[in-house]
Protein backbone atom coordinates (compact mmCIF):
# COMPACT_ATOMS: atom_id res chain seq x y z
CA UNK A 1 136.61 89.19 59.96
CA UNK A 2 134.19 86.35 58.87
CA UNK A 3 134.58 82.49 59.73
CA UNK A 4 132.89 80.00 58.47
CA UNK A 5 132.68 77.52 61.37
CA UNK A 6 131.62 74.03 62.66
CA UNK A 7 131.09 72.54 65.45
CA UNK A 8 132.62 70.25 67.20
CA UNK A 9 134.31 68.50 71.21
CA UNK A 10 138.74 67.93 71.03
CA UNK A 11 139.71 68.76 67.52
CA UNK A 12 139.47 72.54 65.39
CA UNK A 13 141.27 73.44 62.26
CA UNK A 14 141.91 77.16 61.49
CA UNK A 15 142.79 77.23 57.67
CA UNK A 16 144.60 80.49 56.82
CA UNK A 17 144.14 81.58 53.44
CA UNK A 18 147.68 83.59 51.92
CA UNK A 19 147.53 83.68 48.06
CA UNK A 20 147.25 87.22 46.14
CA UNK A 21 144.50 84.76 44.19
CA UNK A 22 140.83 84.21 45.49
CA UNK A 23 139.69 80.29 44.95
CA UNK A 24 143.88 79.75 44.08
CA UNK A 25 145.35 76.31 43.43
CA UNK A 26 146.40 75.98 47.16
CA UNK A 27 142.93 77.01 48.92
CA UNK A 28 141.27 73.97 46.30
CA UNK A 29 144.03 71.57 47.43
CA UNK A 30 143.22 72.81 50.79
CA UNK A 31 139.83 72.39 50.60
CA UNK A 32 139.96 68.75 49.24
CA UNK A 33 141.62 67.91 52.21
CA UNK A 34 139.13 69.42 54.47
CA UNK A 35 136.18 67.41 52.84
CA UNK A 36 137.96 64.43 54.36
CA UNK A 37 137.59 65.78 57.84
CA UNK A 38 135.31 64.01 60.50
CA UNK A 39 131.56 66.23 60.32
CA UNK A 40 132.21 67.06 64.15
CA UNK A 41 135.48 68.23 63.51
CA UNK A 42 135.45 72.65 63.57
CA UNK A 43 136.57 73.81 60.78
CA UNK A 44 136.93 78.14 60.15
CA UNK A 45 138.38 79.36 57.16
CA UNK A 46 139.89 82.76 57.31
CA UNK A 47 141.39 84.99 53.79
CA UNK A 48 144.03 87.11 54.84
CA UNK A 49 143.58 89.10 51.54
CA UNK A 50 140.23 90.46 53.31
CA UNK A 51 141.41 91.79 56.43
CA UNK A 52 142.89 95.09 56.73
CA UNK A 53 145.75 94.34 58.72
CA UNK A 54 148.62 96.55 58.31
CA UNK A 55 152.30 95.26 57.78
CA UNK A 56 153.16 93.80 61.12
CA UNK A 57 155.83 96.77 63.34
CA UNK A 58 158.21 95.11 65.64
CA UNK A 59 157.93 97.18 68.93
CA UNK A 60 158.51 95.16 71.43
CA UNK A 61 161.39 97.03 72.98
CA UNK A 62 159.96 100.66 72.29
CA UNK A 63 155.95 100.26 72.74
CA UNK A 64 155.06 97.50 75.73
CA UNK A 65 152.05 99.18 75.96
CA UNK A 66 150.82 98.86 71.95
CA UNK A 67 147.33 97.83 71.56
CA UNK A 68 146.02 95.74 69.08
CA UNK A 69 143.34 96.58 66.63
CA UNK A 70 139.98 94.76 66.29
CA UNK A 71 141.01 92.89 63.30
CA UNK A 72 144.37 92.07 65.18
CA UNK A 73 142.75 90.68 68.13
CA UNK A 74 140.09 88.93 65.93
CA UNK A 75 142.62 86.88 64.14
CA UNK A 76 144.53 85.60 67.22
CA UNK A 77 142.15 84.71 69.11
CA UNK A 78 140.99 82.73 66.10
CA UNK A 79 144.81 81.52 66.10
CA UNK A 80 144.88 80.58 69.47
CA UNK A 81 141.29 78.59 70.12
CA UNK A 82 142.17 75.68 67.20
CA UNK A 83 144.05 73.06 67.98
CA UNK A 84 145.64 72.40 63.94
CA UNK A 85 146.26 75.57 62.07
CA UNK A 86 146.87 75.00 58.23
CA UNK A 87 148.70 77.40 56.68
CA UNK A 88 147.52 77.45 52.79
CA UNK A 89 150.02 79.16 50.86
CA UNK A 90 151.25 79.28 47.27
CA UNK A 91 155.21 78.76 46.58
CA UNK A 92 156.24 82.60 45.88
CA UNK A 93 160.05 82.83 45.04
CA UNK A 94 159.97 78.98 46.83
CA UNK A 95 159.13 79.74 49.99
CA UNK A 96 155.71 81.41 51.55
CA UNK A 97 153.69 84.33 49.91
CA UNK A 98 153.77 88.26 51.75
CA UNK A 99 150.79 87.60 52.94
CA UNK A 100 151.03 84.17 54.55
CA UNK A 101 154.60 85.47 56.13
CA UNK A 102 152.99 88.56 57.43
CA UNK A 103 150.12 86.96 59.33
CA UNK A 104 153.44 84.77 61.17
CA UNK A 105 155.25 88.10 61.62
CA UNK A 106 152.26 88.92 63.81
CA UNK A 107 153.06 85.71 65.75
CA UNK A 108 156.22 87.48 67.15
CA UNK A 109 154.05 90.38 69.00
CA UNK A 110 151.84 88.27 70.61
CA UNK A 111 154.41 86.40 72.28
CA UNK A 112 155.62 89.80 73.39
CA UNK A 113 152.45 91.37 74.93
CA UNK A 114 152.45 91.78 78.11
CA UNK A 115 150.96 88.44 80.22
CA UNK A 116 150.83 86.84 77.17
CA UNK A 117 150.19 82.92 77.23
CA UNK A 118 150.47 82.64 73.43
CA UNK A 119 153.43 80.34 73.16
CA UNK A 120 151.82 78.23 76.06
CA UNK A 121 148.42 78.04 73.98
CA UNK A 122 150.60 76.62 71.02
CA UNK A 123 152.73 74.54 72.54
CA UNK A 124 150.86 71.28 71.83
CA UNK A 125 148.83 72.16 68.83
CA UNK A 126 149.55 71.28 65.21
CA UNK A 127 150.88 73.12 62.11
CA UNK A 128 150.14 72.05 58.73
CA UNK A 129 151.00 73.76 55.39
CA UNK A 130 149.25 73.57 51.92
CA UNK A 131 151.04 75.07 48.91
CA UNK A 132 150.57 74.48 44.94
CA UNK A 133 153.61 75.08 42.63
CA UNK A 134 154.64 75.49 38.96
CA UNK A 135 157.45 72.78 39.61
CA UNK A 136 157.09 68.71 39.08
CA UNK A 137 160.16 68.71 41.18
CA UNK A 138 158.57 69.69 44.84
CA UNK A 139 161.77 69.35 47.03
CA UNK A 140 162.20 73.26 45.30
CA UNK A 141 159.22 73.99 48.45
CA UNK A 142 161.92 73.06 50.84
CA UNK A 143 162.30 76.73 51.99
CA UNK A 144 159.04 76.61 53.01
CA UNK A 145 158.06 73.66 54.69
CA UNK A 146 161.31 74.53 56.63
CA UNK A 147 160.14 77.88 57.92
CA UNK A 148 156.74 76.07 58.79
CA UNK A 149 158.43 73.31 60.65
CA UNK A 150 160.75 75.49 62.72
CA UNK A 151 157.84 77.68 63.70
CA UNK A 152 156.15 74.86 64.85
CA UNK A 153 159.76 73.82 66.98
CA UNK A 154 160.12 77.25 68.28
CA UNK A 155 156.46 77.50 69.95
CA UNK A 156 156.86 73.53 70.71
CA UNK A 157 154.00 72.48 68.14
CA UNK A 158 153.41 69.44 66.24
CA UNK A 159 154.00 69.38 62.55
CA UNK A 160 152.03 67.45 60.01
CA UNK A 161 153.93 68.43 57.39
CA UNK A 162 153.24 70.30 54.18
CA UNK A 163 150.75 68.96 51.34
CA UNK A 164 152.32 69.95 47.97
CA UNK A 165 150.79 70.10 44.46
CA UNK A 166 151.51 71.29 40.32
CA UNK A 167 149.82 73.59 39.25
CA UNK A 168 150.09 77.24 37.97
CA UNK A 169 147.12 78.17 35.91
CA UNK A 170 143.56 78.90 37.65
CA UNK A 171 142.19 75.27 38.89
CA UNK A 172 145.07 73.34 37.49
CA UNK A 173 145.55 71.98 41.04
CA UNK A 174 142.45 69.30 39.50
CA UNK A 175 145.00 68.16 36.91
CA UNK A 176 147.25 66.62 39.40
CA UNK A 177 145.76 63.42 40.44
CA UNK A 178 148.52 62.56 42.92
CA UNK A 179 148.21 65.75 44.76
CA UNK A 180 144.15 64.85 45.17
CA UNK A 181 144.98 61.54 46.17
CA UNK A 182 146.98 63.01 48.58
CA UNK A 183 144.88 65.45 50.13
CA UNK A 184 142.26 62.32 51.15
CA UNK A 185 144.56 61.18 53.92
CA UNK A 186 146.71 64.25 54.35
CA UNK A 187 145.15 64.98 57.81
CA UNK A 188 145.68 61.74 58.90
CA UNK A 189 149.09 61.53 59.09
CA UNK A 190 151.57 61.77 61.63
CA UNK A 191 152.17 64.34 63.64
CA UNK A 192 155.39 64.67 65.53
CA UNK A 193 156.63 67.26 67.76
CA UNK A 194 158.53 69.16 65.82
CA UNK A 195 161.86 69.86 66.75
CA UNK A 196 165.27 71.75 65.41
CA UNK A 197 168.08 69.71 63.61
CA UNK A 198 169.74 70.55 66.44
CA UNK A 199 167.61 68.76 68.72
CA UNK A 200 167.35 65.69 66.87
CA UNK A 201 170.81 65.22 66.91
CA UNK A 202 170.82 65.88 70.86
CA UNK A 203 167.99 62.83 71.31
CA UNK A 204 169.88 60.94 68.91
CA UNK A 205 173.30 60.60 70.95
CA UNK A 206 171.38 60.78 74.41
């Protein structure tokens, strides 16, 4: 696996590439956004389109003992040393592409592994998401900023929510001016601690 890498002292974006499409929509929105990142700031870019990873095999209750392939290891180790992971994603069937939803699938076994300190090594970071779609209308990407978000709540993240754009044909992600305006401050928002609907409404009567 290659990454393209800074360097840099407290912050370190991993931006995961998921579309079936090299230089898609998403990865330029994505990569606007990055331009606006401090010089010092680490950034590694990683295409899950060229890794041979095979479909992720839940074995946690038959196979404690699986071992993880090169490629495997690679990527979490690259998951687990940045402290904001951006998930770049296109809107397939509104909500995140195979690929994209595969790479979180592996997620699940390494919190399983045997003296694994994966969910500890999250717990604190930030989750971001990047997705272009053919709608105007882009409350239809609910679906998937809401499986981003409660990932982030399950492994106690922060969220910075999901940077959306229109576009459908090859670079028309340029076309939408709002979406580019956008991506200039994206990474400076807010970043709460994400947290289930049921949680809020726990804080909320506490």
């Amino acid at each position: 696996m290659t990454l393209d890498e800074a360097t840099g002292p407290d912050r370190s974006f991993l931006f995961v590439l998921g579309s079936s499409r090299a230089d898609g929509n998403s990865e330029i929105l994505a990569r606007a956004a990055a331009a606006q990142l401090p010089a010092d700031v680490p950034q590694r870019w990683v295409d899950l389109n060229e890794l041979v990873l095979p479909d992720f095999q839940d074995g946690r209750h038959e196979n404690a003992g699986r071992q993880s392939g090169e490629t495997e290891e690679l990527l979490r180790q690259a998951t687990v040393e940045a402290t904001d992971i951006v998930i770049v994603s296109p809107l397939y069937w509104y909500t995140l592409s195979a690929q994209t939803k595969r790479y979180l699938d592996y997620w699940s076994g390494w919190l399983n592994v045997p003296g694994s300190d994966f969910k500890e090594r999250m717990a604190g970071g930030t989750l971001w998401g990047v997705t272009a779609l053919a709608h105007e209308e882009h409350e239809v990407a609910d679906g998937l900023v809401t499986a981003l978000h409660h990932s982030a709540a399950y492994l106690r993240m922060r969220f910075g929510g999901v940077l959306t754009g229109t576009a459908s044909r090859p670079g028309r992600i340029r076309a939408d001016e709002q979406a580019m305006i956008r991506a200039k401050t994206f990474f400076q928002g807010e970043t709460p601690l994400a947290l289930f609907p049921y949680e809020e409404g726990a804080d909320a009567v506490a």
